[in-house]
PDB file of N, CA and C in Angstrom:
ATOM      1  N   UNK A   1    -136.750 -37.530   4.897  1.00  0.00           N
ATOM      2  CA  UNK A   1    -137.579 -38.487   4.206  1.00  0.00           C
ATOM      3  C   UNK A   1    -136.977 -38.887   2.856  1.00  0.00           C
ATOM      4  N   UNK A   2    -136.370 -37.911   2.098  1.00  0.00           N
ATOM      5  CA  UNK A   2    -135.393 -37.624   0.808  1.00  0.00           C
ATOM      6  C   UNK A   2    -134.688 -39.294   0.976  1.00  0.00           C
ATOM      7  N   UNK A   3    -133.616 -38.946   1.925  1.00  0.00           N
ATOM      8  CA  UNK A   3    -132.727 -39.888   1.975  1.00  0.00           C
ATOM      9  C   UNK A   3    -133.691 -41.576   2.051  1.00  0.00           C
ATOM     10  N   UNK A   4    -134.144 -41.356   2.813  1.00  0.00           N
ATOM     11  CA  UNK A   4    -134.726 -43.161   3.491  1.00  0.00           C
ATOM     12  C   UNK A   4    -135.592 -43.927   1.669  1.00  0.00           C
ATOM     13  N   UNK A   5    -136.030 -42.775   1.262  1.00  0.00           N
ATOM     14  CA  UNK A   5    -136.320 -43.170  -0.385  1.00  0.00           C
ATOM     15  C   UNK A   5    -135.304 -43.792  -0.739  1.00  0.00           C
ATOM     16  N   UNK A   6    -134.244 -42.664  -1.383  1.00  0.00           N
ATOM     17  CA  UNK A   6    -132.839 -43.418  -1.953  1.00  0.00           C
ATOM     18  C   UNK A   6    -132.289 -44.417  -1.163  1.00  0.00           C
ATOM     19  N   UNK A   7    -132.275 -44.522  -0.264  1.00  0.00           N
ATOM     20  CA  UNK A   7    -131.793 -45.699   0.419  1.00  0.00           C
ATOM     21  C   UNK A   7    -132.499 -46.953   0.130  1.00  0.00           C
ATOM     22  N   UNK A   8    -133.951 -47.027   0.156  1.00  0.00           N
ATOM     23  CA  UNK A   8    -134.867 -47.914  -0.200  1.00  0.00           C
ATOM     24  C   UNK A   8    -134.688 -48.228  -2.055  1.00  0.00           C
ATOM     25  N   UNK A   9    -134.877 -47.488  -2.652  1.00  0.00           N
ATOM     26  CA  UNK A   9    -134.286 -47.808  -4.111  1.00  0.00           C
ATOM     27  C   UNK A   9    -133.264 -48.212  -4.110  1.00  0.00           C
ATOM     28  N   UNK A  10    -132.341 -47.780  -3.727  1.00  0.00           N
ATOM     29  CA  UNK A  10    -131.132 -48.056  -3.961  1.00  0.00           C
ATOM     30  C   UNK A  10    -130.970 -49.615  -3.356  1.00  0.00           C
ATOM     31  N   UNK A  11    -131.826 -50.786  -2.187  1.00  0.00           N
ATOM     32  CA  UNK A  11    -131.748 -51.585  -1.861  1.00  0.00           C
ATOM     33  C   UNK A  11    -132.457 -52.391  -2.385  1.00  0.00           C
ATOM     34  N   UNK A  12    -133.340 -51.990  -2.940  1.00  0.00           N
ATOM     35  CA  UNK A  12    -134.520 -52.280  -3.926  1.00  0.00           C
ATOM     36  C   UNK A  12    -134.414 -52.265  -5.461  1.00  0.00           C
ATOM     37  N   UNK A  13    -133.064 -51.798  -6.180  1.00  0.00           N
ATOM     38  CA  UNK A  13    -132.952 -51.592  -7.385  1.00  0.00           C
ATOM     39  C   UNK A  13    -133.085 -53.043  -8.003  1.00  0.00           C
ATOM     40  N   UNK A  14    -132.816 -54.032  -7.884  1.00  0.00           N
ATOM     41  CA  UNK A  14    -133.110 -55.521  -8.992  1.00  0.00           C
ATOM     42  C   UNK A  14    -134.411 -55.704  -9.237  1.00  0.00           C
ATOM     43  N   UNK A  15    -135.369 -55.592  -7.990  1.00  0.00           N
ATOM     44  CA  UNK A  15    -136.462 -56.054  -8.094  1.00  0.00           C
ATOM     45  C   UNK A  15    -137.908 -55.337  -8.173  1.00  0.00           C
ATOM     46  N   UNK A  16    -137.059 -53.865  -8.671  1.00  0.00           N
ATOM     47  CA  UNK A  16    -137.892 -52.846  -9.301  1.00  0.00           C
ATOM     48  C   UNK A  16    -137.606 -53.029 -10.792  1.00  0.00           C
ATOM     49  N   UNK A  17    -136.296 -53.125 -11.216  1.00  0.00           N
ATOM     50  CA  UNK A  17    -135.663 -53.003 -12.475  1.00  0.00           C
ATOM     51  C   UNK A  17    -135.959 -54.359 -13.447  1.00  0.00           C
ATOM     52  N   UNK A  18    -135.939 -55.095 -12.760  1.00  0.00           N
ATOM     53  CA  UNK A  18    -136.144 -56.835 -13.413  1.00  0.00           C
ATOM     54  C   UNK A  18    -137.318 -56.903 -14.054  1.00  0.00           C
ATOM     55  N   UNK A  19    -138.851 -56.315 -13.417  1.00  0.00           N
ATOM     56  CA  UNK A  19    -139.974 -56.786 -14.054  1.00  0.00           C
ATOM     57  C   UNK A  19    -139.877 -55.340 -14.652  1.00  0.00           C
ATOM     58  N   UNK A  20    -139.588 -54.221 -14.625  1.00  0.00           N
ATOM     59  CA  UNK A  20    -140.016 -53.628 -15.501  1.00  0.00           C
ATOM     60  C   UNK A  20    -139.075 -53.671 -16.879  1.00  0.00           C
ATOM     61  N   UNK A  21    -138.100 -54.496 -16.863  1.00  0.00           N
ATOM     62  CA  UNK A  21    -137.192 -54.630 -18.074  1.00  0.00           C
ATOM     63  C   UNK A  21    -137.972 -55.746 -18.831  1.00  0.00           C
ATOM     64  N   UNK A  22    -138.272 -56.794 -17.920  1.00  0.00           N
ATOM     65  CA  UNK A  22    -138.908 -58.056 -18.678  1.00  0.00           C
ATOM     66  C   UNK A  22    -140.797 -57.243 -19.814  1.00  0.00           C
ATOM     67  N   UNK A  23    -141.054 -56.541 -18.823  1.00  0.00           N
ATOM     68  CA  UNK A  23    -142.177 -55.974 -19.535  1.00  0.00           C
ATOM     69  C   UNK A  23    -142.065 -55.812 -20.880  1.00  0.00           C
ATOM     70  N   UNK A  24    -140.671 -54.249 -20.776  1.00  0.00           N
ATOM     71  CA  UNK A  24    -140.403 -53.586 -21.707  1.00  0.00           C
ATOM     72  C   UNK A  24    -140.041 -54.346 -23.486  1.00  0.00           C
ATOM     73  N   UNK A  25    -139.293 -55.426 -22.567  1.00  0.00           N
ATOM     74  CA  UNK A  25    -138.851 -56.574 -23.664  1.00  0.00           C
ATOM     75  C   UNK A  25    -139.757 -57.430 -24.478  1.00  0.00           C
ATOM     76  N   UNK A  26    -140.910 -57.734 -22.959  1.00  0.00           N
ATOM     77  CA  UNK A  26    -141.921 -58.456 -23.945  1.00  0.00           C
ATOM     78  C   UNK A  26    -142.798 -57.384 -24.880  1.00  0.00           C
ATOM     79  N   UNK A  27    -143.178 -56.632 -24.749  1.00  0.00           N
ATOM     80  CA  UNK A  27    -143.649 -55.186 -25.151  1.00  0.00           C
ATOM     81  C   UNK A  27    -142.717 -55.201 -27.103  1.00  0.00           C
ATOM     82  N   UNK A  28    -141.246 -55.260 -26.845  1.00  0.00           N
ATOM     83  CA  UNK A  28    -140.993 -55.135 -27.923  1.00  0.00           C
ATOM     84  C   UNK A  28    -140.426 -56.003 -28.680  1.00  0.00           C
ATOM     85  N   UNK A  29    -140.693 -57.344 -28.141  1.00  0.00           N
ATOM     86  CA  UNK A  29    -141.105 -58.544 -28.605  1.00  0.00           C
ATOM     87  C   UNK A  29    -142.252 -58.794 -29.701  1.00  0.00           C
ATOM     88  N   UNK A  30    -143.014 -58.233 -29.031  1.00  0.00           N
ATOM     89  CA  UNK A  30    -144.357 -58.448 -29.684  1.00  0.00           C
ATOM     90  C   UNK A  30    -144.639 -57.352 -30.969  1.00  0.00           C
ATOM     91  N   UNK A  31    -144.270 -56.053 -30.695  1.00  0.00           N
ATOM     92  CA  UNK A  31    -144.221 -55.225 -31.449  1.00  0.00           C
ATOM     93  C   UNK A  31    -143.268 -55.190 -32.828  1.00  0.00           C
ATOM     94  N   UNK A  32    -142.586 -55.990 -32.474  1.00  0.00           N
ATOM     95  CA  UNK A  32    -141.154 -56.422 -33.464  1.00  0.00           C
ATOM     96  C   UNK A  32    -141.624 -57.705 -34.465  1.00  0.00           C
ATOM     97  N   UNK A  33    -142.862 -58.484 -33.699  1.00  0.00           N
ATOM     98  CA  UNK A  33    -143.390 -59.727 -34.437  1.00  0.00           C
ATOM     99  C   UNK A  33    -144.292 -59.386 -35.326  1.00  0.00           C
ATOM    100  N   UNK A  34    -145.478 -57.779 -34.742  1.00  0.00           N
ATOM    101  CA  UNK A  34    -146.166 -58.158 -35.873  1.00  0.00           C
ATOM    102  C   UNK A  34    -145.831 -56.758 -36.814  1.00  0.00           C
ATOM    103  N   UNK A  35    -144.187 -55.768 -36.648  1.00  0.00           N
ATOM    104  CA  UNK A  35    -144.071 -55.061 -37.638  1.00  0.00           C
ATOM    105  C   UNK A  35    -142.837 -55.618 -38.717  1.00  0.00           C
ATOM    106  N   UNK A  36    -142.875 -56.815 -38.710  1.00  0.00           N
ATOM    107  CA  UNK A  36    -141.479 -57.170 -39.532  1.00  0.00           C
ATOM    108  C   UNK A  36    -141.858 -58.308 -40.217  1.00  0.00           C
ATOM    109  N   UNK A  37    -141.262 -58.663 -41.606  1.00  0.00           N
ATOM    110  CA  UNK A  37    -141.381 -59.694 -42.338  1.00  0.00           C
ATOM    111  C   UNK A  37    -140.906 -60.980 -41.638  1.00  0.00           C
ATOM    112  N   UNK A  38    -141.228 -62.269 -41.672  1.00  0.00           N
ATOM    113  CA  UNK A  38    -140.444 -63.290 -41.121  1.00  0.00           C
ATOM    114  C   UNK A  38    -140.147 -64.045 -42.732  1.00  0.00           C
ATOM    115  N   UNK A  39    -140.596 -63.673 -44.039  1.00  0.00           N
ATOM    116  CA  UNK A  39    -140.053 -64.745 -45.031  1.00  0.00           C
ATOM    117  C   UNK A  39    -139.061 -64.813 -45.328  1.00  0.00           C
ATOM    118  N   UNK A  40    -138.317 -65.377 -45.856  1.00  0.00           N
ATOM    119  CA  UNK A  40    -136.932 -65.516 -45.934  1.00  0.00           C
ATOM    120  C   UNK A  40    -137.016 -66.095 -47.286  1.00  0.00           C
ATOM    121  N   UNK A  41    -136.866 -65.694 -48.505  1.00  0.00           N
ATOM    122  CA  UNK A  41    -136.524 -66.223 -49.852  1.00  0.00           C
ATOM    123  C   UNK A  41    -135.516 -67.473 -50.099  1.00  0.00           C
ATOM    124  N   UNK A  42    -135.830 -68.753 -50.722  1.00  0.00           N
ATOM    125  CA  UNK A  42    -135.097 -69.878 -50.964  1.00  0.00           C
ATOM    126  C   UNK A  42    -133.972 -69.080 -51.725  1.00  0.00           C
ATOM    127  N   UNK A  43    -132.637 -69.442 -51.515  1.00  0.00           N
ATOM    128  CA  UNK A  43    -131.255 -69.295 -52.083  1.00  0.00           C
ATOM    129  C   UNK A  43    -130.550 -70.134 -52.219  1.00  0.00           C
ATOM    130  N   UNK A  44    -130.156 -70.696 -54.011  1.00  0.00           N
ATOM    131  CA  UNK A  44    -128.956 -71.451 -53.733  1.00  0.00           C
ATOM    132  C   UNK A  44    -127.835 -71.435 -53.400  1.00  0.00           C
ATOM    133  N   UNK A  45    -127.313 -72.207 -52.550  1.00  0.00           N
ATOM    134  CA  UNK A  45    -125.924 -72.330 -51.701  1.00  0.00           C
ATOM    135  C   UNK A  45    -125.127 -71.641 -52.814  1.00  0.00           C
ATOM    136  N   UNK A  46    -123.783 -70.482 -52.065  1.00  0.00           N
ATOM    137  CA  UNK A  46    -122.897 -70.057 -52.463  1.00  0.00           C
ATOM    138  C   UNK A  46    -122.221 -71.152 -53.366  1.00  0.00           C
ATOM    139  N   UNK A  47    -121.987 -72.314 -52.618  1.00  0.00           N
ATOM    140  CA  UNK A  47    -121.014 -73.441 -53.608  1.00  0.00           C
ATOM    141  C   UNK A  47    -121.392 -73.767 -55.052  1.00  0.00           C
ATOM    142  N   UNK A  48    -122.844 -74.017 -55.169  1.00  0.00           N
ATOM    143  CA  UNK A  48    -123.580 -74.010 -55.616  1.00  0.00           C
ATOM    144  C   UNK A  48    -123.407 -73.251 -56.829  1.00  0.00           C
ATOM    145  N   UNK A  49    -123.667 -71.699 -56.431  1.00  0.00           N
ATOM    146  CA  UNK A  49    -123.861 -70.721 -57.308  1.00  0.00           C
ATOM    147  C   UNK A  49    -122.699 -70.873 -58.134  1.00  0.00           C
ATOM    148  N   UNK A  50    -121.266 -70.720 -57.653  1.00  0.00           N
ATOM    149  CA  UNK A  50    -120.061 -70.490 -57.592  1.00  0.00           C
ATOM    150  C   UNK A  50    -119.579 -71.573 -58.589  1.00  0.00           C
ATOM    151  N   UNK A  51    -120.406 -72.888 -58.510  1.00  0.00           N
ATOM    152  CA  UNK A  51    -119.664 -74.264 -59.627  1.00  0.00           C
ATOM    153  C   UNK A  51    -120.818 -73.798 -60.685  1.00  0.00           C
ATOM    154  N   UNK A  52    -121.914 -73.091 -60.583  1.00  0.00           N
ATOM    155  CA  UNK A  52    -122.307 -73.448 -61.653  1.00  0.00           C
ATOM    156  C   UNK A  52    -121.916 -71.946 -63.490  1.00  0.00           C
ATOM    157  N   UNK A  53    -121.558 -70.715 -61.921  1.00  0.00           N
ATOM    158  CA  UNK A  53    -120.628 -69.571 -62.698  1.00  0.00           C
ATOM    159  C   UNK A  53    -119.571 -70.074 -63.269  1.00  0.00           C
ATOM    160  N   UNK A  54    -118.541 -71.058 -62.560  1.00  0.00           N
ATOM    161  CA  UNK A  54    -117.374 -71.624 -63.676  1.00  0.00           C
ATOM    162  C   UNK A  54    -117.814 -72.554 -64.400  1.00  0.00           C
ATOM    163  N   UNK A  55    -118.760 -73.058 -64.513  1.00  0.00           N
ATOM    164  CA  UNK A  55    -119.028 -74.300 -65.538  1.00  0.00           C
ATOM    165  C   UNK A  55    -119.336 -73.401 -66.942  1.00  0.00           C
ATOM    166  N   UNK A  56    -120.282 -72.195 -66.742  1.00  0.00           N
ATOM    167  CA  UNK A  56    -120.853 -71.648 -67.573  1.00  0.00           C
ATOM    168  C   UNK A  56    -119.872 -70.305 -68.326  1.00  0.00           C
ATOM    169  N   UNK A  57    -118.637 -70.246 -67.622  1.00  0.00           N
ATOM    170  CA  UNK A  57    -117.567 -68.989 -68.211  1.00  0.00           C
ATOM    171  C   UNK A  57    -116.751 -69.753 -68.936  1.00  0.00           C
ATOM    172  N   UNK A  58    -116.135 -70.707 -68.383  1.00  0.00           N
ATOM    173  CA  UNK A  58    -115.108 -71.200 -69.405  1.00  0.00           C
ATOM    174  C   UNK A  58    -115.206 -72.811 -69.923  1.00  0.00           C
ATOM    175  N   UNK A  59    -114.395 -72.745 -70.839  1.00  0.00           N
ATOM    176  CA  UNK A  59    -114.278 -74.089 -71.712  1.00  0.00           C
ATOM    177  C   UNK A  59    -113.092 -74.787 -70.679  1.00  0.00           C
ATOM    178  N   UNK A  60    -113.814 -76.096 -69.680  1.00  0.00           N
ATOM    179  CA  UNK A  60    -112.807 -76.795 -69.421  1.00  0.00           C
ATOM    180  C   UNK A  60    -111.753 -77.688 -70.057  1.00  0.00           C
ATOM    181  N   UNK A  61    -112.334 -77.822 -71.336  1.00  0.00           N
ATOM    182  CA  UNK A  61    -111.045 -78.565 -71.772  1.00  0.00           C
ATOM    183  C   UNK A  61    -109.487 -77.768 -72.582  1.00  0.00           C
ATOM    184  N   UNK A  62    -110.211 -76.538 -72.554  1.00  0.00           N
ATOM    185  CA  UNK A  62    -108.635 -75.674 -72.627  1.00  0.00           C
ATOM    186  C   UNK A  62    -108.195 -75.023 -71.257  1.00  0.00           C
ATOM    187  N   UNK A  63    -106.913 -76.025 -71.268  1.00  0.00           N
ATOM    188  CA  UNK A  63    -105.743 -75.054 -70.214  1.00  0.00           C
ATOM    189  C   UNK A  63    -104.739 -74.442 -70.437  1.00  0.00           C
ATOM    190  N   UNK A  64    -104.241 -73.468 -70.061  1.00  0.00           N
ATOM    191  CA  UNK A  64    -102.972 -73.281 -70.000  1.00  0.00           C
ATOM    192  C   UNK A  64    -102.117 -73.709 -69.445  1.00  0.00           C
ATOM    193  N   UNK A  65    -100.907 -73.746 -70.169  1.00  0.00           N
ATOM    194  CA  UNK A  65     -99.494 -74.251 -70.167  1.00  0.00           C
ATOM    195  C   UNK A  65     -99.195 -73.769 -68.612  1.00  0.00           C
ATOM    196  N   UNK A  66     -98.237 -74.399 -67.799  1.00  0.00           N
ATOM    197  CA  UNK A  66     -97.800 -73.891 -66.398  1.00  0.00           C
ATOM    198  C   UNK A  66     -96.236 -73.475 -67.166  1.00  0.00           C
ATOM    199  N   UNK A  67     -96.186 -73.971 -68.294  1.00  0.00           N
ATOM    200  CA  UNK A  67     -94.391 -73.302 -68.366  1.00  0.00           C
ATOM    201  C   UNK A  67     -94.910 -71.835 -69.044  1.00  0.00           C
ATOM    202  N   UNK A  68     -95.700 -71.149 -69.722  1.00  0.00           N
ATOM    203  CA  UNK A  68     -96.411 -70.080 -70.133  1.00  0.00           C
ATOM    204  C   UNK A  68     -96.473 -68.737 -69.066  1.00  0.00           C
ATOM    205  N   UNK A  69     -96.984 -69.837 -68.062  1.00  0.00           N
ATOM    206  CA  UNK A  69     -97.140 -68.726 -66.594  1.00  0.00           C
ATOM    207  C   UNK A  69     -97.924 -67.320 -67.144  1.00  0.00           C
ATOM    208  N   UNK A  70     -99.171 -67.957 -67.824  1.00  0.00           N
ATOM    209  CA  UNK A  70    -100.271 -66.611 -67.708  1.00  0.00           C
ATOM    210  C   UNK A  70    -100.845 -66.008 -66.521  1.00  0.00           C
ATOM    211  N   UNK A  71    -100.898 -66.932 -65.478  1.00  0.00           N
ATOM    212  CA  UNK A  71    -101.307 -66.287 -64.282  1.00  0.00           C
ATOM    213  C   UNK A  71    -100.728 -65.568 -63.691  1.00  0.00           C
ATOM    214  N   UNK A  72     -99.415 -65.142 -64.089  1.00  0.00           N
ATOM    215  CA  UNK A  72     -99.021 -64.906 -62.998  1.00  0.00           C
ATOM    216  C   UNK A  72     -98.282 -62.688 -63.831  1.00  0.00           C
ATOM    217  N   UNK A  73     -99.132 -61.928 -62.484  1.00  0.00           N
ATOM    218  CA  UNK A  73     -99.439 -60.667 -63.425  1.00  0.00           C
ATOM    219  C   UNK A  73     -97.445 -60.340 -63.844  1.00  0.00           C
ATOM    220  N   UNK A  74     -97.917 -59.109 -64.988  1.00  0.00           N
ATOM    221  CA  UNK A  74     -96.487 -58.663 -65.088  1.00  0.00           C
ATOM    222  C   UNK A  74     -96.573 -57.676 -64.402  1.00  0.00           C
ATOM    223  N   UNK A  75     -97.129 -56.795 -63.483  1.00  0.00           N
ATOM    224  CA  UNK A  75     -96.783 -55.720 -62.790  1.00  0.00           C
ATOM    225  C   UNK A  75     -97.887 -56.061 -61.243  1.00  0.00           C
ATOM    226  N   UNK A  76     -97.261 -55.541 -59.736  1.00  0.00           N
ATOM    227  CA  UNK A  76     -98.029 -55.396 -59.149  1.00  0.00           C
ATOM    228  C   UNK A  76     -99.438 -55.060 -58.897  1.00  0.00           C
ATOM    229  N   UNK A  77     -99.761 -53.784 -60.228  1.00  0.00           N
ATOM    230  CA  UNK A  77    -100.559 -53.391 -60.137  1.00  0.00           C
ATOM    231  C   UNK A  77    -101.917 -54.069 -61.105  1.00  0.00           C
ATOM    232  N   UNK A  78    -101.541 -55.319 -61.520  1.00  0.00           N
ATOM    233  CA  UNK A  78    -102.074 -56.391 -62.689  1.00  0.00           C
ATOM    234  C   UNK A  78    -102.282 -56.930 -61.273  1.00  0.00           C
ATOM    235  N   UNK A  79    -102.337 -57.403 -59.698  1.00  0.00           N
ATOM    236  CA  UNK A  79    -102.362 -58.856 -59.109  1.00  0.00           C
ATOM    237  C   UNK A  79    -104.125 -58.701 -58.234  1.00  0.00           C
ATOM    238  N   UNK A  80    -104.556 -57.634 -58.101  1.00  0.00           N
ATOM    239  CA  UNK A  80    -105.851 -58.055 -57.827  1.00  0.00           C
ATOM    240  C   UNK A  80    -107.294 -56.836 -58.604  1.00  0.00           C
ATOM    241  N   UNK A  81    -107.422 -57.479 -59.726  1.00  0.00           N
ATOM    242  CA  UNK A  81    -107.718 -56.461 -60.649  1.00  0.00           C
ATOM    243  C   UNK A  81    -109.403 -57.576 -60.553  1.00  0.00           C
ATOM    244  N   UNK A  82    -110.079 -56.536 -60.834  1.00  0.00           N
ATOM    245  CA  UNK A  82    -111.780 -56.996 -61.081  1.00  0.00           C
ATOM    246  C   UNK A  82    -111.798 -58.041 -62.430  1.00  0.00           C
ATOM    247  N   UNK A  83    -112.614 -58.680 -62.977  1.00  0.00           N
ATOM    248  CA  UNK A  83    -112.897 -58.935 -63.606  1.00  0.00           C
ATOM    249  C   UNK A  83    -113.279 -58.157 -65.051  1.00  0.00           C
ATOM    250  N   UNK A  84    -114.506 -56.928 -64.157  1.00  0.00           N
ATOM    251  CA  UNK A  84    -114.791 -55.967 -65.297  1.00  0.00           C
ATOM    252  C   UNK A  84    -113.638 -54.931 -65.639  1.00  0.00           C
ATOM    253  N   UNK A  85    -112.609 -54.623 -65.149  1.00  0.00           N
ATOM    254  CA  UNK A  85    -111.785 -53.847 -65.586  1.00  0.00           C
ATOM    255  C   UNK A  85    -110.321 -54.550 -66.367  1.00  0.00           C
ATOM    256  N   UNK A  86    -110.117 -55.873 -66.194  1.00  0.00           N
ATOM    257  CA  UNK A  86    -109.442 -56.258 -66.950  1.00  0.00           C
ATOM    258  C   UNK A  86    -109.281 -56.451 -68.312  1.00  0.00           C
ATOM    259  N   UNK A  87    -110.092 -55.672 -69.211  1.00  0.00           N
ATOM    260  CA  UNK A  87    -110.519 -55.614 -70.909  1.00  0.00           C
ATOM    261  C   UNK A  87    -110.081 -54.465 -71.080  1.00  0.00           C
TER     262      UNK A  87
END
């Protein structure tokens, strides 16, 4: 009798497995809707943020010289340095 079971599941596995997956899903569908925030806080765009940080750090009308070559570090260990540790 053992066997003719497994045989029957085993021919039967999609359409045992299908609705009880769809259940399970809607189950934590729903449970997921009413234990979680959906607001989402207004943010201004990265670009945004990003033009209005350089407008507000430096004085555009001073540049440096390209024959000067301040940018460019004197040691490897000067070429990707933080901001806060460069003082």
């Amino acid at each position: 009798m053992f066997p003719f079971i497994l045989r029957a599941l085993r021919a039967y596995a999609p359409y045992i497995t299908l609705p009880v997956a769809a259940v399970v899903g809607v189950i934590g569908y729903k449970v997921e809707n009413m234990l979680s925030d959906k607001y989402t806080p207004y943010r201004e765009s990265i670009q945004n943020q990003r033009s209005e940080r350089q407008l507000k750090s430096e004085d555009l009308t001073q540049i440096d010289s390209l024959k000067e070559k301040r940018f460019v570090p004197n040691t490897i260990f000067e070429k990707n340095v933080s901001p806060s540790l460069k003082d």
